[in-house]
PDB file of N, CA and C in Angstrom:
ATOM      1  N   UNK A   1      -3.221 -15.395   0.031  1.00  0.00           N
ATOM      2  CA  UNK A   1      -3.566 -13.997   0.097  1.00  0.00           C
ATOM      3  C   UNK A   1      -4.062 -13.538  -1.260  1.00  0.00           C
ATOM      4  N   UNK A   2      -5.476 -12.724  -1.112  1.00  0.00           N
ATOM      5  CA  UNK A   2      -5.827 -12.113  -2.684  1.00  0.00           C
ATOM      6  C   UNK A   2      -5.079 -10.813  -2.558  1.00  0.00           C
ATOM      7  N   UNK A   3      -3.745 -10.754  -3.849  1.00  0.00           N
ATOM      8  CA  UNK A   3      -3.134  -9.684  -3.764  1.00  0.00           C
ATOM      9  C   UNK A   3      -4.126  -8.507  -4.867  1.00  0.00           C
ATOM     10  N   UNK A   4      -5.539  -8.640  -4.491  1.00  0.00           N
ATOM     11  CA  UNK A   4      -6.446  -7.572  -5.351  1.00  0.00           C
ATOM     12  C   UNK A   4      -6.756  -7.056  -4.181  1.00  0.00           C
ATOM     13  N   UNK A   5      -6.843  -7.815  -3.160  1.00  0.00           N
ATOM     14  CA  UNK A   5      -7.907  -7.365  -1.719  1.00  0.00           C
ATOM     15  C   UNK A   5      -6.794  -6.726  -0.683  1.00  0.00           C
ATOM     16  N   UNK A   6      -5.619  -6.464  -0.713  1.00  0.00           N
ATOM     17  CA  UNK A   6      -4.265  -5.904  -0.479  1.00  0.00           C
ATOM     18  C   UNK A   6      -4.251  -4.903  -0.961  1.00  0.00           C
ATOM     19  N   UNK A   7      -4.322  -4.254  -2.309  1.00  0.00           N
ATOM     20  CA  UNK A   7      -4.104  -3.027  -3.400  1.00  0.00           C
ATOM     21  C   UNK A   7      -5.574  -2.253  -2.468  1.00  0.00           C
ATOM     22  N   UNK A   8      -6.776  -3.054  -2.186  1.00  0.00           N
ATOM     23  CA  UNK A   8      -7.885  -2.631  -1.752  1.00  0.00           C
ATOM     24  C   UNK A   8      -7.984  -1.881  -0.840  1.00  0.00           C
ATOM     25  N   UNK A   9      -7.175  -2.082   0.273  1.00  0.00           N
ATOM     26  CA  UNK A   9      -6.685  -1.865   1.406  1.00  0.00           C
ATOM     27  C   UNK A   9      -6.118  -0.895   1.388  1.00  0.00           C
ATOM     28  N   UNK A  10      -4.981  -0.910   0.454  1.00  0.00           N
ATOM     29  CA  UNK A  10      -3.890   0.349  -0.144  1.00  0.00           C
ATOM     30  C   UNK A  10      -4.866   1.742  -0.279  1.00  0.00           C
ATOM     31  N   UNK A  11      -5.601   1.441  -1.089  1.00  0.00           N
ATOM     32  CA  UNK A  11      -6.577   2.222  -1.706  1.00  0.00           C
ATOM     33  C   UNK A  11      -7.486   2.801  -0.603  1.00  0.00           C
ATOM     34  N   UNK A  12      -7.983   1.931   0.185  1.00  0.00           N
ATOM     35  CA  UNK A  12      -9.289   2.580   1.048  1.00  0.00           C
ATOM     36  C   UNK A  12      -8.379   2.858   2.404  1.00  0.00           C
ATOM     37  N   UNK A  13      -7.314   2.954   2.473  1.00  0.00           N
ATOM     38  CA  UNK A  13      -6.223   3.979   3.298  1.00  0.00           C
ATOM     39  C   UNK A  13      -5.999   4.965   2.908  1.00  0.00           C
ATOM     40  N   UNK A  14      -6.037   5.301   1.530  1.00  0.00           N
ATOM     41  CA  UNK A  14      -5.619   6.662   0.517  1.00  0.00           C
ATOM     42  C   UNK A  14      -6.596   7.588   0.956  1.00  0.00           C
ATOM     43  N   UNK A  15      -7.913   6.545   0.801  1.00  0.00           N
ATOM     44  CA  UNK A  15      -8.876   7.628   1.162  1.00  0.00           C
ATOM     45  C   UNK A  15      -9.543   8.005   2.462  1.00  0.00           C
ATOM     46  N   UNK A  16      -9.065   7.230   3.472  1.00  0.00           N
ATOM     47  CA  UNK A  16      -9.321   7.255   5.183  1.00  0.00           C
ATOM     48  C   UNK A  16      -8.915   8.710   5.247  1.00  0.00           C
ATOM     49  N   UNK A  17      -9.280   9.370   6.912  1.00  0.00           N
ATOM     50  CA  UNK A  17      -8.878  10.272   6.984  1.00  0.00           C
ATOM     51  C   UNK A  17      -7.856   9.878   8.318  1.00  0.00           C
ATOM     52  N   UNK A  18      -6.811  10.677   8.537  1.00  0.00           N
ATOM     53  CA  UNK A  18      -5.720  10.144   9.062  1.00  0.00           C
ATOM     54  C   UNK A  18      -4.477   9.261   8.495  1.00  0.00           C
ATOM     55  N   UNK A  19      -3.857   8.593   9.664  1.00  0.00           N
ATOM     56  CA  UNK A  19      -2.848   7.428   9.050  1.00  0.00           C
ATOM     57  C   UNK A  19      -3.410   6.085   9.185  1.00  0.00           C
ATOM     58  N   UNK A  20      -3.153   5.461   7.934  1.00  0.00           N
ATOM     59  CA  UNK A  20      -3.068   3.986   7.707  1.00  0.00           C
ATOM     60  C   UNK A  20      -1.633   3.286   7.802  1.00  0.00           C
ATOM     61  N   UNK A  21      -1.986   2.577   8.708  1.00  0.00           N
ATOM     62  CA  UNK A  21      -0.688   1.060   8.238  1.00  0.00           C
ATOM     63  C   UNK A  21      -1.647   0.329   8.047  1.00  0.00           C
ATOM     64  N   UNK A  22      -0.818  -0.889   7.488  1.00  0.00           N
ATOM     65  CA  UNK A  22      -1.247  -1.838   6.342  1.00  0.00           C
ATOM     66  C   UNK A  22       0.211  -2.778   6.827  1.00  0.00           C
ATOM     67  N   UNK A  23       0.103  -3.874   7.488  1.00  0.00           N
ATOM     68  CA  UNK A  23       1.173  -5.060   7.675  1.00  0.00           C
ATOM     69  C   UNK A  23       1.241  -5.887   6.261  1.00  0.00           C
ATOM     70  N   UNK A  24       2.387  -6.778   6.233  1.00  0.00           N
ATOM     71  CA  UNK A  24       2.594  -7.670   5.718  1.00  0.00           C
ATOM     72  C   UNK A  24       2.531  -7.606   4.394  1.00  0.00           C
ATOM     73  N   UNK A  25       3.022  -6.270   4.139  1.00  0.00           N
ATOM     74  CA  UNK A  25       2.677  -5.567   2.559  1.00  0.00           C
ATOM     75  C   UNK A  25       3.404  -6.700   1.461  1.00  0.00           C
ATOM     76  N   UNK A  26       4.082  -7.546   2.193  1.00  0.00           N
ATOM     77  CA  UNK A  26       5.121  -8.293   1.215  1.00  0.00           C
ATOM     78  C   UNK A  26       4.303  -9.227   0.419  1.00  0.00           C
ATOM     79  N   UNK A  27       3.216  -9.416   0.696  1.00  0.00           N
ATOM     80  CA  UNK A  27       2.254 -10.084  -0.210  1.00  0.00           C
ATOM     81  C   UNK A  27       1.709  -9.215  -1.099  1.00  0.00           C
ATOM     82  N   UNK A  28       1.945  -7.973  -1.049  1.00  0.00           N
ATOM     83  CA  UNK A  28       1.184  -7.100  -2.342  1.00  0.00           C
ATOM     84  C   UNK A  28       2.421  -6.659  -2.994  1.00  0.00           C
ATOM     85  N   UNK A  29       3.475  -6.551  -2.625  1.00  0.00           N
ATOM     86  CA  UNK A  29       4.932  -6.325  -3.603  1.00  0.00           C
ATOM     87  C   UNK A  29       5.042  -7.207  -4.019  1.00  0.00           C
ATOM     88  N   UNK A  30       4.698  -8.058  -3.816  1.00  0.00           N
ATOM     89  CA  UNK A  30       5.175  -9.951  -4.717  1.00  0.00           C
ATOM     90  C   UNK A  30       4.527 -10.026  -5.760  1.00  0.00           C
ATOM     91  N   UNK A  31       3.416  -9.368  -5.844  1.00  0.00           N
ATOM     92  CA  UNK A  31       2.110  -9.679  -7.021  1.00  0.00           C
ATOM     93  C   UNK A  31       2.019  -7.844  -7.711  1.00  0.00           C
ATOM     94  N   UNK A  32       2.944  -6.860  -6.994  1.00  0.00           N
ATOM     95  CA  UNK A  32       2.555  -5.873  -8.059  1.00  0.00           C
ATOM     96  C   UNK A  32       4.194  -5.068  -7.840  1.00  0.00           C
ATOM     97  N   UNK A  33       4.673  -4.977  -8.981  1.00  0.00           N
ATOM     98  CA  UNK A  33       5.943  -4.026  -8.936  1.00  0.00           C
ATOM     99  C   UNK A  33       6.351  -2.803  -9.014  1.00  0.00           C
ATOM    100  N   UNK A  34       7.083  -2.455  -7.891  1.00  0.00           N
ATOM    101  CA  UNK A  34       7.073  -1.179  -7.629  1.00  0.00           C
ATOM    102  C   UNK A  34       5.635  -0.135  -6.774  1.00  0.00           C
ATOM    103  N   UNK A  35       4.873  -0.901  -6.725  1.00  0.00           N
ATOM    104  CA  UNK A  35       3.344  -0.549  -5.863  1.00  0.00           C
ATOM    105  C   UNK A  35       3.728   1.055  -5.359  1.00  0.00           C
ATOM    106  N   UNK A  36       4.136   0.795  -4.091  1.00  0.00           N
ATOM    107  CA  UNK A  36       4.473   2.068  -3.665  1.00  0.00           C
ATOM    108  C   UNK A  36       5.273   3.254  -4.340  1.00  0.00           C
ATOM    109  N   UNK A  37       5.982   3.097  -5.389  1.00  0.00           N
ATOM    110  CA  UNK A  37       6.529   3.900  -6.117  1.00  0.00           C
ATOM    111  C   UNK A  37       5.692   4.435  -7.038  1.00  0.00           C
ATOM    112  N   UNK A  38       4.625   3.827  -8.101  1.00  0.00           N
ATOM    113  CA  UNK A  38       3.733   4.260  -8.510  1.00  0.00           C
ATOM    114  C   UNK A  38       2.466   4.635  -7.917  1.00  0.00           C
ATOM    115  N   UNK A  39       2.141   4.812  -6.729  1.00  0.00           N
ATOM    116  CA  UNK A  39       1.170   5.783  -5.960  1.00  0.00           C
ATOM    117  C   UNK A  39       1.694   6.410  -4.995  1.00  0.00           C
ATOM    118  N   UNK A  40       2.654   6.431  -5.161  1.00  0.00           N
ATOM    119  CA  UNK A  40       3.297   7.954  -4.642  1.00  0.00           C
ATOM    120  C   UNK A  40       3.512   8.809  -6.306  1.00  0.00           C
ATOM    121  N   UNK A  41       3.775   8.361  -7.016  1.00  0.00           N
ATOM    122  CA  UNK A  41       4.089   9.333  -8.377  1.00  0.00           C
ATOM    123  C   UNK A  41       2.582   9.844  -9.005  1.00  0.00           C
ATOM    124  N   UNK A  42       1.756   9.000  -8.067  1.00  0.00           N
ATOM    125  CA  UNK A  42       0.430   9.514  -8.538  1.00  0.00           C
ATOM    126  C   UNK A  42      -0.030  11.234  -7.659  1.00  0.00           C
ATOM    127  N   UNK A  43       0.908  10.856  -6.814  1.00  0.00           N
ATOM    128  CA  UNK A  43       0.622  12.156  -5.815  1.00  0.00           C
ATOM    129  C   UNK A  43       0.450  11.561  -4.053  1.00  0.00           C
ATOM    130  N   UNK A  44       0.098  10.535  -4.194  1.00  0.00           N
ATOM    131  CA  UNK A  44      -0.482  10.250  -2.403  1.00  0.00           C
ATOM    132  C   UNK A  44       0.844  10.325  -1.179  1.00  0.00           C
ATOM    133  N   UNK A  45       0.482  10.233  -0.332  1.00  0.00           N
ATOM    134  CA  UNK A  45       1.780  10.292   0.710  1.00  0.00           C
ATOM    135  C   UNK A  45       1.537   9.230   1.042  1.00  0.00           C
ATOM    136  N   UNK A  46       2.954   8.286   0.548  1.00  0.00           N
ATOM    137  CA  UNK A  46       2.709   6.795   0.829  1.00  0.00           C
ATOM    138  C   UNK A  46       4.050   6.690   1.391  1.00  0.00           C
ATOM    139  N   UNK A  47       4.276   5.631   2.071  1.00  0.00           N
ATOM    140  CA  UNK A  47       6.114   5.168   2.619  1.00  0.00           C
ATOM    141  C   UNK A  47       5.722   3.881   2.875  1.00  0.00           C
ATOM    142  N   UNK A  48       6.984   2.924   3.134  1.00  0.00           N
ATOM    143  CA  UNK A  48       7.272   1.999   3.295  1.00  0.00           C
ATOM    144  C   UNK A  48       7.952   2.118   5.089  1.00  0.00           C
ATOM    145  N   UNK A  49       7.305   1.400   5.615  1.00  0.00           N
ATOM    146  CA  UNK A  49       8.190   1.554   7.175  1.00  0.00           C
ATOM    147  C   UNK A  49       8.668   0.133   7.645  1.00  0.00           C
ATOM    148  N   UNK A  50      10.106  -0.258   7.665  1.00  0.00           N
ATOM    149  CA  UNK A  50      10.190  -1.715   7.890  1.00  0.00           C
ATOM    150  C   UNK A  50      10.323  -1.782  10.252  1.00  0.00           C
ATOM    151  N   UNK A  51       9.666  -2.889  10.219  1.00  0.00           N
ATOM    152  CA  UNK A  51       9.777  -3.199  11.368  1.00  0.00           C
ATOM    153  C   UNK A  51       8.810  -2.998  12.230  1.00  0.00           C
ATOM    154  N   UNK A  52       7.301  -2.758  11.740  1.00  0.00           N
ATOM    155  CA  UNK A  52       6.036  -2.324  12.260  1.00  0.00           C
ATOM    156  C   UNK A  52       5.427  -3.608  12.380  1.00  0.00           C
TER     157      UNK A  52
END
C-alpha cells in the first residue's frame, strides 16, 4: 500500500461534498501518527468508525 495515496484519499474526502468513508485506514495509521487527530485539530470533521 502507498501510504501517500491513502493521506490522498483522506484529503480528496475533505474536500468531496457529503460523507466519505475510507476502509482499511490501518495502512495509513501505520505510516502516519496520530493522522486523524491532526486533521481534525486542523478544523475538518473527521472520526474514526471501527467495524465498517
Amino acid at each position: 500500500w502507498d501510504l501517500r495515496a491513502g493521506v490522498a484519499m483522506i484529503i480528496a474526502g475533505l474536500i468531496a461534498t457529503g460523507e466519505t468513508y475510507i476502509t482499511n485506514v490501518e495502512y495509513i495509521e501505520r505510516g502516519y501518527e496520530d493522522i486523524i487527530g491532526k486533521i481534525a485539530r486542523l478544523g475538518a470533521v473527521i472520526e474514526k468508525v471501527d467495524g465498517m
